[in-house]
C-alpha atoms as a PDB file:
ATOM      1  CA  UNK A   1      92.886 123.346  95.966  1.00  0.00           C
ATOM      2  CA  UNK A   2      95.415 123.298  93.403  1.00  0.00           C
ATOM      3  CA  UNK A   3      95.681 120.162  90.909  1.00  0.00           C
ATOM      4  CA  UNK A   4      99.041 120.919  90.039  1.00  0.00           C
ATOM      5  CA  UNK A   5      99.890 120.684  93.430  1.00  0.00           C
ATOM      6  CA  UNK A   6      98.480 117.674  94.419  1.00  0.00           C
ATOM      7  CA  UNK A   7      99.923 115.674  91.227  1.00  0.00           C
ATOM      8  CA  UNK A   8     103.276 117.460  92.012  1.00  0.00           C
ATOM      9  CA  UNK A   9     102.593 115.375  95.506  1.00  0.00           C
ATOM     10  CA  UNK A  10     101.839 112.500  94.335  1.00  0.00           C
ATOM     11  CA  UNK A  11     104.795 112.047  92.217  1.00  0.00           C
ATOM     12  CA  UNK A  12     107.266 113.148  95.180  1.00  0.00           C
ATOM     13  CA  UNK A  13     105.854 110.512  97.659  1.00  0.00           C
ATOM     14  CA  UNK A  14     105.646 107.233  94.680  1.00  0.00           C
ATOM     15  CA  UNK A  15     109.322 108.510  93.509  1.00  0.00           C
ATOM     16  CA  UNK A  16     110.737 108.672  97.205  1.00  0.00           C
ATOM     17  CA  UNK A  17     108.797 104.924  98.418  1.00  0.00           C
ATOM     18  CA  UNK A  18     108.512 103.087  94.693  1.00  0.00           C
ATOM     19  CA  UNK A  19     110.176 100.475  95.937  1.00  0.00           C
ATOM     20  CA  UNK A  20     108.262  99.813  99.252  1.00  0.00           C
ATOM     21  CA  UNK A  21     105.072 100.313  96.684  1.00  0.00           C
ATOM     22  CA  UNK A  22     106.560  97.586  94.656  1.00  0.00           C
ATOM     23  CA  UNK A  23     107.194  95.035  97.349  1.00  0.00           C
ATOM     24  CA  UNK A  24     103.559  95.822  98.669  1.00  0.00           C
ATOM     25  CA  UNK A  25     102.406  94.818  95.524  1.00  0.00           C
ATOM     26  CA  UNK A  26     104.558  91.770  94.712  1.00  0.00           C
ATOM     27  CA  UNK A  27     103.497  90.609  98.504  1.00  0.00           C
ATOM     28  CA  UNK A  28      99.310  91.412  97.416  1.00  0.00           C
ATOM     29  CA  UNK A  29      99.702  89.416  94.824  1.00  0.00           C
ATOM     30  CA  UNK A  30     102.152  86.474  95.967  1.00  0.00           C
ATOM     31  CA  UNK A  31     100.759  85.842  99.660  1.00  0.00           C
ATOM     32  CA  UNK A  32      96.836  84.452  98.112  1.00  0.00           C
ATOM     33  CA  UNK A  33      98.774  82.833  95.151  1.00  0.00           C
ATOM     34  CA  UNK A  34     100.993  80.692  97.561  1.00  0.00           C
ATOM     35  CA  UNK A  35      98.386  80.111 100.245  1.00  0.00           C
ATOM     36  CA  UNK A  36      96.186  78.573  97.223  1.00  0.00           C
ATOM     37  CA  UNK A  37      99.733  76.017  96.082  1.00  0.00           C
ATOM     38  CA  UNK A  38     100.225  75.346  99.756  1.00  0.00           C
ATOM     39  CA  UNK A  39      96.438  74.008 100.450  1.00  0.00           C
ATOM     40  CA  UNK A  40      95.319  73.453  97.055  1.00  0.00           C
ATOM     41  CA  UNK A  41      92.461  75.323  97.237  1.00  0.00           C
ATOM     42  CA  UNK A  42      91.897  78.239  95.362  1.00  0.00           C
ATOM     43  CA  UNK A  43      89.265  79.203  98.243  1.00  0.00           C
ATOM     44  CA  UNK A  44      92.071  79.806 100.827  1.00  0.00           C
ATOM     45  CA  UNK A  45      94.007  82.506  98.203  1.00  0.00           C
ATOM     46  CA  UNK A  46      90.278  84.200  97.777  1.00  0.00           C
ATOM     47  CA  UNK A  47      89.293  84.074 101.569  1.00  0.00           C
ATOM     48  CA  UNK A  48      93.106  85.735 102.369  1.00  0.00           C
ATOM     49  CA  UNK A  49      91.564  88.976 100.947  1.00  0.00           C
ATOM     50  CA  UNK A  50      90.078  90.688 104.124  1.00  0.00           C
ATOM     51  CA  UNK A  51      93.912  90.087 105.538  1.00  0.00           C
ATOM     52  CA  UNK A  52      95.749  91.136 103.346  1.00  0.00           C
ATOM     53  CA  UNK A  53      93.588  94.086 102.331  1.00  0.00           C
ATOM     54  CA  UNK A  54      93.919  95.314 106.583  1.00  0.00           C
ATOM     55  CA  UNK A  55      97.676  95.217 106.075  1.00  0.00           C
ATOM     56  CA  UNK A  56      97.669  96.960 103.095  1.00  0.00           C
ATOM     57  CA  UNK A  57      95.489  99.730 104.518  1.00  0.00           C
ATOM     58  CA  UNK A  58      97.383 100.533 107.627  1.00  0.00           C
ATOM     59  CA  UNK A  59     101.033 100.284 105.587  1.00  0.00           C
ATOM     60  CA  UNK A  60      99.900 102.629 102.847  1.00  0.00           C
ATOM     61  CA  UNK A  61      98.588 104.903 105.890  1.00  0.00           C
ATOM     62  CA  UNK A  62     101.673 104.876 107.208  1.00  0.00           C
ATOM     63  CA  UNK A  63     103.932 105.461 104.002  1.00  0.00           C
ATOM     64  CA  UNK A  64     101.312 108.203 103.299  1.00  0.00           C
ATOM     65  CA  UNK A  65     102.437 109.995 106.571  1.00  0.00           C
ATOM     66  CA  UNK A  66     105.846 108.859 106.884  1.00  0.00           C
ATOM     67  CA  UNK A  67     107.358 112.179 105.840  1.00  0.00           C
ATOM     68  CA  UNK A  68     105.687 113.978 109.065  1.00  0.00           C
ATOM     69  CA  UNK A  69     107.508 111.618 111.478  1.00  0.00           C
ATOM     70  CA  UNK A  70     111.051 111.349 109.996  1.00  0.00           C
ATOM     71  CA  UNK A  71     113.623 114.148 111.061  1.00  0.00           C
ATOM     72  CA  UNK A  72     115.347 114.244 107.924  1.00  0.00           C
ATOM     73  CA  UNK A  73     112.578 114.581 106.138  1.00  0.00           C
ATOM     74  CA  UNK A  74     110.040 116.433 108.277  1.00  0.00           C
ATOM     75  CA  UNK A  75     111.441 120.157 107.489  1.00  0.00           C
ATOM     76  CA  UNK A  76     111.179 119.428 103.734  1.00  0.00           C
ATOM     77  CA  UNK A  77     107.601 118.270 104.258  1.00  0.00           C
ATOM     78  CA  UNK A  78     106.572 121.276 106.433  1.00  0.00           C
ATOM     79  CA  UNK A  79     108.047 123.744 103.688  1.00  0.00           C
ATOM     80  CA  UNK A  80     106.471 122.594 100.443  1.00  0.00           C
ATOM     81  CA  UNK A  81     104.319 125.248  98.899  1.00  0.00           C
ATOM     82  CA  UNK A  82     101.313 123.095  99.468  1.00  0.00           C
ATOM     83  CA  UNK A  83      98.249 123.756 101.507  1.00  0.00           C
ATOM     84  CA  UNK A  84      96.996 121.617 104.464  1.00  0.00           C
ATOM     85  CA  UNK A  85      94.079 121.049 102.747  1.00  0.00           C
ATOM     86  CA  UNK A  86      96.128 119.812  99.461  1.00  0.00           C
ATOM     87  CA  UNK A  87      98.537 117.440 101.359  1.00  0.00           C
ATOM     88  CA  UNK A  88      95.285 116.305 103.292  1.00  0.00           C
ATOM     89  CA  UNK A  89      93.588 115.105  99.836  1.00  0.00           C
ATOM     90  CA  UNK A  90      96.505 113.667  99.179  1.00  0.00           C
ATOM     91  CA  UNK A  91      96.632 111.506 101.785  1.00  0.00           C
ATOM     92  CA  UNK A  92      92.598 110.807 102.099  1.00  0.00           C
ATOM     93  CA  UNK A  93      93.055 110.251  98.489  1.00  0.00           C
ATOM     94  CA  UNK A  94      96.323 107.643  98.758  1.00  0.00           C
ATOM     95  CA  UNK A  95      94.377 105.926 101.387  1.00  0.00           C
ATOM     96  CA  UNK A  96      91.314 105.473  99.708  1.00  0.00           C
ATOM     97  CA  UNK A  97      90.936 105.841  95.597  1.00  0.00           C
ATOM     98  CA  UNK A  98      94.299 104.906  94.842  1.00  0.00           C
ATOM     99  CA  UNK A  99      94.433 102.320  97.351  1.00  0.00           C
ATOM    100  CA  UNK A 100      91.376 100.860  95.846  1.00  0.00           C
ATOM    101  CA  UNK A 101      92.407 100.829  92.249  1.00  0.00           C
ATOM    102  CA  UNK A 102      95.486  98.948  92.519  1.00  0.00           C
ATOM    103  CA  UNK A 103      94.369  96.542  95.398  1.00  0.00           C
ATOM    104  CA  UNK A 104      91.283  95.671  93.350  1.00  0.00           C
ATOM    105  CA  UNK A 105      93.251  94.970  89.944  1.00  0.00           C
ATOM    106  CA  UNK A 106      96.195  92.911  91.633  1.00  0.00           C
ATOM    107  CA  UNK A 107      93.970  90.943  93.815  1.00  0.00           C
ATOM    108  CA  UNK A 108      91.994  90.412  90.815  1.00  0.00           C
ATOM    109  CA  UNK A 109      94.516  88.770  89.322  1.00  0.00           C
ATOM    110  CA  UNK A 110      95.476  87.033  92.211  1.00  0.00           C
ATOM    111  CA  UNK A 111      92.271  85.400  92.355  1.00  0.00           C
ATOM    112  CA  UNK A 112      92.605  84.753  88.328  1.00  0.00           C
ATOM    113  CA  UNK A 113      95.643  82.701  88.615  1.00  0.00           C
ATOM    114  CA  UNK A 114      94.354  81.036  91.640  1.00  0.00           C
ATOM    115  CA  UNK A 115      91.466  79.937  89.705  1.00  0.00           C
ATOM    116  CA  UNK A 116      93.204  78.724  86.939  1.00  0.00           C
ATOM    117  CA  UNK A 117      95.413  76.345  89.302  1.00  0.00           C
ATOM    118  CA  UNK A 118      92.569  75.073  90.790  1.00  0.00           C
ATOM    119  CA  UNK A 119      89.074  75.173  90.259  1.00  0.00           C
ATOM    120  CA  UNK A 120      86.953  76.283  93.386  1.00  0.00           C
ATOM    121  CA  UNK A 121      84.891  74.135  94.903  1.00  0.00           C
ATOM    122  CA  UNK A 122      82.370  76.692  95.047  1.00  0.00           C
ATOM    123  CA  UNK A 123      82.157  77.860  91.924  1.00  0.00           C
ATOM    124  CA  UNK A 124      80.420  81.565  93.096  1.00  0.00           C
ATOM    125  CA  UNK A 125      82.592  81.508  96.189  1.00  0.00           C
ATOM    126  CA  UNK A 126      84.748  84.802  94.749  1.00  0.00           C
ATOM    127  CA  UNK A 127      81.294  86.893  94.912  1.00  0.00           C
ATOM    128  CA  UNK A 128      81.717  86.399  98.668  1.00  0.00           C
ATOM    129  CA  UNK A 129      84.649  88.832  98.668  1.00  0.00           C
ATOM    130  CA  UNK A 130      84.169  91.098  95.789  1.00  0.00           C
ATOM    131  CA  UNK A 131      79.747  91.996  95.769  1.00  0.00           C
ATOM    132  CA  UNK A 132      79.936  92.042  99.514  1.00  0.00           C
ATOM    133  CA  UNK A 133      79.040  95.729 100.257  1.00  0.00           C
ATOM    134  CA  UNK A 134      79.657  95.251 104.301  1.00  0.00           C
ATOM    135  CA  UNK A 135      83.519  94.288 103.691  1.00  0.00           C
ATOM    136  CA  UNK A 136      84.089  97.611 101.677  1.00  0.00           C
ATOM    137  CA  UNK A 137      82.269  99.334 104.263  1.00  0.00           C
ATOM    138  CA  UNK A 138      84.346  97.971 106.901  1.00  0.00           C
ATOM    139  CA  UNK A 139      87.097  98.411 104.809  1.00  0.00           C
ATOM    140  CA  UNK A 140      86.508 101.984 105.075  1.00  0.00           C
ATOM    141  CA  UNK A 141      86.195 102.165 109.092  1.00  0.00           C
ATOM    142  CA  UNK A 142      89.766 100.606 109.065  1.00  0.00           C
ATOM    143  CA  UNK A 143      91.162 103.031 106.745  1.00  0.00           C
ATOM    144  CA  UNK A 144      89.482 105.883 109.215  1.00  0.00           C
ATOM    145  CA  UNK A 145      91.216 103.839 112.446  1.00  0.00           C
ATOM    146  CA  UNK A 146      94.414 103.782 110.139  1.00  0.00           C
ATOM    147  CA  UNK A 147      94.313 107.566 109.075  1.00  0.00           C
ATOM    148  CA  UNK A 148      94.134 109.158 112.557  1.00  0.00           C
ATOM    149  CA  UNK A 149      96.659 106.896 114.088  1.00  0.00           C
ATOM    150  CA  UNK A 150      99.200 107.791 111.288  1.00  0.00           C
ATOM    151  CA  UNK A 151      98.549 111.311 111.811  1.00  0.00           C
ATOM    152  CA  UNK A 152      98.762 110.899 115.813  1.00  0.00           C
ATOM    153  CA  UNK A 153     102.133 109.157 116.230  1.00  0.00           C
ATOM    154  CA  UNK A 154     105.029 110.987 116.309  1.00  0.00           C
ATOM    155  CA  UNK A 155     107.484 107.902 115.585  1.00  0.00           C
ATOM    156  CA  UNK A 156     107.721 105.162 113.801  1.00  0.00           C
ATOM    157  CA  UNK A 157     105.616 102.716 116.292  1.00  0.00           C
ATOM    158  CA  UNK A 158     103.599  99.837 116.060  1.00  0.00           C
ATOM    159  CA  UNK A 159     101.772  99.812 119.490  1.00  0.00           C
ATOM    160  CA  UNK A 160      99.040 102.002 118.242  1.00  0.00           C
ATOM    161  CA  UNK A 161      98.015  99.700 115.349  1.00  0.00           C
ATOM    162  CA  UNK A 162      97.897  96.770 117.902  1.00  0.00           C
ATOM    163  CA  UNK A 163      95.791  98.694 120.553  1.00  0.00           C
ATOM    164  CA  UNK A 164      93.423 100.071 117.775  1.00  0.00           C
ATOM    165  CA  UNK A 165      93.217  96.161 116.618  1.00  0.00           C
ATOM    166  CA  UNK A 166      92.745  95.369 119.869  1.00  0.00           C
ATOM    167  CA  UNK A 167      89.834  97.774 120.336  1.00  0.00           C
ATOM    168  CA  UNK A 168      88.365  97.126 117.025  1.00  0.00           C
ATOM    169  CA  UNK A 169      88.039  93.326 117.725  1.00  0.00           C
ATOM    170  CA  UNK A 170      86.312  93.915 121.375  1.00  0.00           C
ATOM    171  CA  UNK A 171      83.826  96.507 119.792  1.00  0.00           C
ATOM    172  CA  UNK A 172      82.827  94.154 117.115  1.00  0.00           C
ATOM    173  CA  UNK A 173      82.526  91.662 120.057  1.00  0.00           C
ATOM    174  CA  UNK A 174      80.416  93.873 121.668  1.00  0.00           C
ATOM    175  CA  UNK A 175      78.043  94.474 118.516  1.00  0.00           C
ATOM    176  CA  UNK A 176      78.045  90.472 117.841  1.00  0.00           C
ATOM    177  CA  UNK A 177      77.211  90.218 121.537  1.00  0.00           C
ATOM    178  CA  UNK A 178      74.183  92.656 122.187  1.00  0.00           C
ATOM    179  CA  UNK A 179      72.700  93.377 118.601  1.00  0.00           C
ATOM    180  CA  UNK A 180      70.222  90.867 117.273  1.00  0.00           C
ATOM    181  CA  UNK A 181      71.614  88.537 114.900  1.00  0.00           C
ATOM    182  CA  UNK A 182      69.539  89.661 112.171  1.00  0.00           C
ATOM    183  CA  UNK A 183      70.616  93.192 112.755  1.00  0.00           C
ATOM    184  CA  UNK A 184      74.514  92.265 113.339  1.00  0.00           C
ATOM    185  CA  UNK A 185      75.727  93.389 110.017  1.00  0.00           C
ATOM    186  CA  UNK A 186      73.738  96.435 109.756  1.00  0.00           C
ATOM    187  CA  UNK A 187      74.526  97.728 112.943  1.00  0.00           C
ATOM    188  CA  UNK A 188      78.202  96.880 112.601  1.00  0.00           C
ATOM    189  CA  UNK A 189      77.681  99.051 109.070  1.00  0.00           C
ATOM    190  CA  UNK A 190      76.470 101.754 110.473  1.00  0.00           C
ATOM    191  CA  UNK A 191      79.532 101.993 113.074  1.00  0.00           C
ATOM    192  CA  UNK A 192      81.896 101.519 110.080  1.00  0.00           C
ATOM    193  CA  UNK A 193      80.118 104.749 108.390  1.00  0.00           C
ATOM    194  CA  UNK A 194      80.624 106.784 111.520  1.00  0.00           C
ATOM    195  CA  UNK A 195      84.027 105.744 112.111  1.00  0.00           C
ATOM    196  CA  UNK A 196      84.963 106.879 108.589  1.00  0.00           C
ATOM    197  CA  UNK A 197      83.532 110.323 109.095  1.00  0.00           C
ATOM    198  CA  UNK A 198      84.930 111.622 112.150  1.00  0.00           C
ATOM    199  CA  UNK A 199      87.621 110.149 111.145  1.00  0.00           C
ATOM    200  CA  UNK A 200      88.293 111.982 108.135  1.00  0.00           C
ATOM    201  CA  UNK A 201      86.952 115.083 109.364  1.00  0.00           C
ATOM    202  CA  UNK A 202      89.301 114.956 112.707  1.00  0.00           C
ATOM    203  CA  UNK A 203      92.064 114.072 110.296  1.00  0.00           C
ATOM    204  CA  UNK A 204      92.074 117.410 108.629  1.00  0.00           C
ATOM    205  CA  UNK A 205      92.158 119.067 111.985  1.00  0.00           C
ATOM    206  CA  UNK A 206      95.052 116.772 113.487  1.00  0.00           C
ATOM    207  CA  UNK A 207      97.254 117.479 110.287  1.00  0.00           C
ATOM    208  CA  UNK A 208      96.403 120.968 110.855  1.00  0.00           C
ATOM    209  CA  UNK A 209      97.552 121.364 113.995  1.00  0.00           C
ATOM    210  CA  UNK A 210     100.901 119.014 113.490  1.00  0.00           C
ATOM    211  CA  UNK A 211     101.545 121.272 110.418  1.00  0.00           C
ATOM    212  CA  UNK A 212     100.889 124.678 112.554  1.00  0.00           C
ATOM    213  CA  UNK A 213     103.005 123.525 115.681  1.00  0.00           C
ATOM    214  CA  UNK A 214     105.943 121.761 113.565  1.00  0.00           C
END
Protein backbone atom coordinates (compact mmCIF):
# COMPACT_ATOMS: atom_id res chain seq x y z
CA UNK A 1 0.00 0.00 0.00
CA UNK A 2 1.41 3.07 -1.23
CA UNK A 3 0.35 6.57 0.42
CA UNK A 4 1.39 8.43 -2.42
CA UNK A 5 -0.82 6.54 -4.37
CA UNK A 6 -3.80 6.69 -2.59
CA UNK A 7 -3.56 10.68 -2.05
CA UNK A 8 -2.67 10.83 -5.82
CA UNK A 9 -6.40 9.06 -5.91
CA UNK A 10 -8.00 11.00 -3.93
CA UNK A 11 -7.19 14.16 -5.59
CA UNK A 12 -8.12 12.68 -9.20
CA UNK A 13 -11.67 11.58 -8.10
CA UNK A 14 -12.55 15.27 -5.80
CA UNK A 15 -10.92 17.23 -8.96
CA UNK A 16 -13.01 15.19 -11.64
CA UNK A 17 -16.70 15.29 -9.26
CA UNK A 18 -15.97 18.75 -7.05
CA UNK A 19 -18.85 19.99 -8.19
CA UNK A 20 -21.30 17.04 -7.56
CA UNK A 21 -19.30 17.08 -3.95
CA UNK A 22 -20.33 20.63 -3.66
CA UNK A 23 -24.00 20.31 -4.46
CA UNK A 24 -24.05 17.21 -2.01
CA UNK A 25 -22.97 19.41 0.49
CA UNK A 26 -25.00 22.58 -0.17
CA UNK A 27 -28.15 19.95 -0.31
CA UNK A 28 -26.76 18.30 3.52
CA UNK A 29 -26.84 21.35 4.76
CA UNK A 30 -29.95 23.21 3.07
CA UNK A 31 -32.61 20.23 3.10
CA UNK A 32 -32.72 20.15 7.53
CA UNK A 33 -32.32 24.02 7.44
CA UNK A 34 -35.53 24.46 5.24
CA UNK A 35 -37.51 21.58 6.69
CA UNK A 36 -36.91 23.46 10.22
CA UNK A 37 -38.39 27.28 8.32
CA UNK A 38 -41.11 25.24 6.71
CA UNK A 39 -42.51 23.60 10.17
CA UNK A 40 -40.92 25.76 12.60
CA UNK A 41 -39.45 23.30 14.46
CA UNK A 42 -35.97 22.88 14.78
CA UNK A 43 -36.83 19.07 15.71
CA UNK A 44 -37.95 18.27 12.09
CA UNK A 45 -34.27 19.71 10.57
CA UNK A 46 -32.56 17.35 13.48
CA UNK A 47 -34.88 14.23 12.95
CA UNK A 48 -34.11 14.66 8.81
CA UNK A 49 -30.61 13.28 9.71
CA UNK A 50 -31.08 9.43 9.30
CA UNK A 51 -32.49 10.57 5.59
CA UNK A 52 -30.40 12.49 4.49
CA UNK A 53 -27.36 10.67 5.87
CA UNK A 54 -28.90 7.18 3.61
CA UNK A 55 -28.77 9.40 0.54
CA UNK A 56 -25.60 10.64 1.14
CA UNK A 57 -24.16 7.16 1.67
CA UNK A 58 -25.40 5.45 -1.40
CA UNK A 59 -24.48 8.79 -3.75
CA UNK A 60 -20.94 9.01 -2.44
CA UNK A 61 -20.88 5.05 -3.13
CA UNK A 62 -21.76 5.61 -6.32
CA UNK A 63 -19.45 8.69 -7.27
CA UNK A 64 -16.75 6.53 -5.54
CA UNK A 65 -17.27 3.83 -8.30
CA UNK A 66 -18.46 5.83 -11.06
CA UNK A 67 -15.20 5.62 -13.00
CA UNK A 68 -15.62 1.60 -13.29
CA UNK A 69 -18.99 1.95 -15.08
CA UNK A 70 -18.42 4.86 -17.54
CA UNK A 71 -16.86 3.92 -21.04
CA UNK A 72 -14.97 6.94 -21.40
CA UNK A 73 -13.58 6.70 -18.41
CA UNK A 74 -13.28 3.01 -17.55
CA UNK A 75 -9.85 2.36 -19.61
CA UNK A 76 -8.21 5.28 -17.75
CA UNK A 77 -9.37 3.77 -14.46
CA UNK A 78 -8.20 0.19 -15.29
CA UNK A 79 -4.63 1.61 -16.30
CA UNK A 80 -3.60 3.75 -13.35
CA UNK A 81 -0.49 2.46 -11.69
CA UNK A 82 -2.49 1.70 -8.62
CA UNK A 83 -3.08 -1.57 -6.90
CA UNK A 84 -6.52 -3.20 -6.27
CA UNK A 85 -5.89 -3.09 -2.90
CA UNK A 86 -5.00 0.87 -3.08
CA UNK A 87 -8.09 1.88 -5.18
CA UNK A 88 -10.07 -0.49 -2.72
CA UNK A 89 -8.95 1.77 0.43
CA UNK A 90 -9.79 4.38 -1.44
CA UNK A 91 -13.08 3.68 -1.88
CA UNK A 92 -13.73 1.86 1.75
CA UNK A 93 -12.05 4.94 2.88
CA UNK A 94 -14.39 7.65 0.70
CA UNK A 95 -17.28 5.71 1.94
CA UNK A 96 -16.58 5.66 5.39
CA UNK A 97 -13.84 8.22 7.16
CA UNK A 98 -14.23 10.86 4.78
CA UNK A 99 -17.80 10.45 4.50
CA UNK A 100 -18.01 10.79 8.19
CA UNK A 101 -15.94 13.87 8.65
CA UNK A 102 -17.69 16.12 6.42
CA UNK A 103 -21.30 14.75 7.05
CA UNK A 104 -20.72 15.16 10.78
CA UNK A 105 -19.32 18.90 10.55
CA UNK A 106 -22.05 20.16 7.97
CA UNK A 107 -24.87 18.53 9.69
CA UNK A 108 -23.47 19.98 12.71
CA UNK A 109 -23.98 23.10 11.56
CA UNK A 110 -27.11 22.39 10.16
CA UNK A 111 -28.43 21.57 13.41
CA UNK A 112 -26.58 24.93 14.83
CA UNK A 113 -28.48 27.23 12.68
CA UNK A 114 -31.58 25.30 13.18
CA UNK A 115 -31.25 25.85 16.77
CA UNK A 116 -30.63 29.27 16.65
CA UNK A 117 -34.00 29.86 14.55
CA UNK A 118 -35.84 28.08 16.87
CA UNK A 119 -35.35 26.72 20.10
CA UNK A 120 -36.26 22.90 20.44
CA UNK A 121 -38.83 21.91 22.33
CA UNK A 122 -36.79 19.30 23.71
CA UNK A 123 -34.00 20.83 24.71
CA UNK A 124 -31.66 17.27 24.67
CA UNK A 125 -33.59 16.14 21.62
CA UNK A 126 -30.14 16.53 19.28
CA UNK A 127 -28.46 13.69 21.60
CA UNK A 128 -31.10 11.46 19.97
CA UNK A 129 -29.21 11.64 16.67
CA UNK A 130 -25.67 12.31 17.48
CA UNK A 131 -24.82 9.74 21.09
CA UNK A 132 -27.00 7.13 19.50
CA UNK A 133 -24.45 4.30 18.89
CA UNK A 134 -27.24 1.95 16.97
CA UNK A 135 -27.75 4.74 14.11
CA UNK A 136 -23.90 4.76 13.36
CA UNK A 137 -23.99 1.16 13.46
CA UNK A 138 -26.70 0.98 11.06
CA UNK A 139 -25.18 3.57 9.31
CA UNK A 140 -22.44 1.28 8.64
CA UNK A 141 -24.67 -1.82 7.35
CA UNK A 142 -26.00 0.71 4.70
CA UNK A 143 -22.70 1.81 3.62
CA UNK A 144 -21.82 -2.22 3.29
CA UNK A 145 -25.43 -2.64 1.18
CA UNK A 146 -24.19 0.57 -0.73
CA UNK A 147 -20.51 -0.64 -1.39
CA UNK A 148 -21.28 -4.02 -3.03
CA UNK A 149 -24.07 -2.74 -5.13
CA UNK A 150 -21.76 0.03 -6.57
CA UNK A 151 -19.21 -2.45 -7.27
CA UNK A 152 -21.92 -4.99 -8.83
CA UNK A 153 -23.65 -2.78 -11.41
CA UNK A 154 -22.30 -2.37 -14.53
CA UNK A 155 -24.42 0.90 -15.47
CA UNK A 156 -25.58 3.68 -14.18
CA UNK A 157 -28.97 2.13 -12.53
CA UNK A 158 -31.10 2.79 -9.81
CA UNK A 159 -33.10 -0.53 -9.49
CA UNK A 160 -30.53 -2.07 -7.29
CA UNK A 161 -30.65 0.67 -4.61
CA UNK A 162 -34.52 0.28 -4.58
CA UNK A 163 -34.48 -3.60 -4.31
CA UNK A 164 -31.67 -3.46 -1.61
CA UNK A 165 -34.13 -0.75 0.19
CA UNK A 166 -36.68 -2.90 -0.38
CA UNK A 167 -34.95 -5.86 1.26
CA UNK A 168 -33.47 -3.87 3.99
CA UNK A 169 -36.94 -2.60 5.17
CA UNK A 170 -38.58 -6.33 5.13
CA UNK A 171 -35.49 -7.72 7.11
CA UNK A 172 -35.78 -5.10 9.71
CA UNK A 173 -39.52 -6.08 9.62
CA UNK A 174 -38.64 -9.37 10.19
CA UNK A 175 -36.23 -8.57 13.27
CA UNK A 176 -39.06 -6.05 14.74
CA UNK A 177 -41.43 -8.96 14.15
CA UNK A 178 -39.77 -12.13 15.82
CA UNK A 179 -37.03 -10.65 18.25
CA UNK A 180 -38.21 -9.62 21.68
CA UNK A 181 -38.72 -6.08 22.06
CA UNK A 182 -36.15 -5.70 24.56
CA UNK A 183 -33.67 -7.39 22.33
CA UNK A 184 -34.86 -5.46 18.98
CA UNK A 185 -32.02 -3.07 18.83
CA UNK A 186 -29.36 -5.40 19.74
CA UNK A 187 -30.23 -7.95 17.46
CA UNK A 188 -30.80 -5.50 14.63
CA UNK A 189 -26.95 -4.33 15.75
CA UNK A 190 -25.57 -7.29 15.47
CA UNK A 191 -26.99 -7.79 11.73
CA UNK A 192 -25.66 -4.28 10.93
CA UNK A 193 -22.02 -5.57 12.15
CA UNK A 194 -22.24 -8.59 9.91
CA UNK A 195 -23.51 -6.84 7.02
CA UNK A 196 -20.54 -4.46 7.18
CA UNK A 197 -18.03 -7.26 7.20
CA UNK A 198 -18.82 -9.42 4.43
CA UNK A 199 -19.48 -6.66 2.90
CA UNK A 200 -16.24 -5.12 2.89
CA UNK A 201 -14.43 -8.22 2.66
CA UNK A 202 -16.57 -9.41 -0.61
CA UNK A 203 -15.93 -5.90 -1.86
CA UNK A 204 -12.25 -6.41 -2.25
CA UNK A 205 -12.90 -9.60 -4.09
CA UNK A 206 -15.72 -8.11 -6.49
CA UNK A 207 -13.31 -5.12 -7.43
CA UNK A 208 -10.81 -7.71 -7.96
CA UNK A 209 -12.38 -9.60 -10.27
CA UNK A 210 -14.06 -6.43 -12.29
CA UNK A 211 -10.44 -5.07 -12.39
CA UNK A 212 -8.94 -8.65 -13.65
CA UNK A 213 -11.77 -9.27 -16.33
CA UNK A 214 -12.01 -5.45 -17.57
Amino acid sequence: MRPNALLRLFVKHYTENQNKYLMLLLGTFALPVLMTLITKRSETGISMCLTVALFDIFYVAMLSTRDLRRRQSLVVANTLPVSVAERYAFILLNTTVVLAAWFVAVYAAAVSVSISIYEPIFPYFETLIFKNHYLYIGLLGTQGVALLISLAIRRRAFLPYVLAAIITIFVQYLISKYASPADVQDVKMWVNIAVTAVAWVAGYFMLRYRQLKM
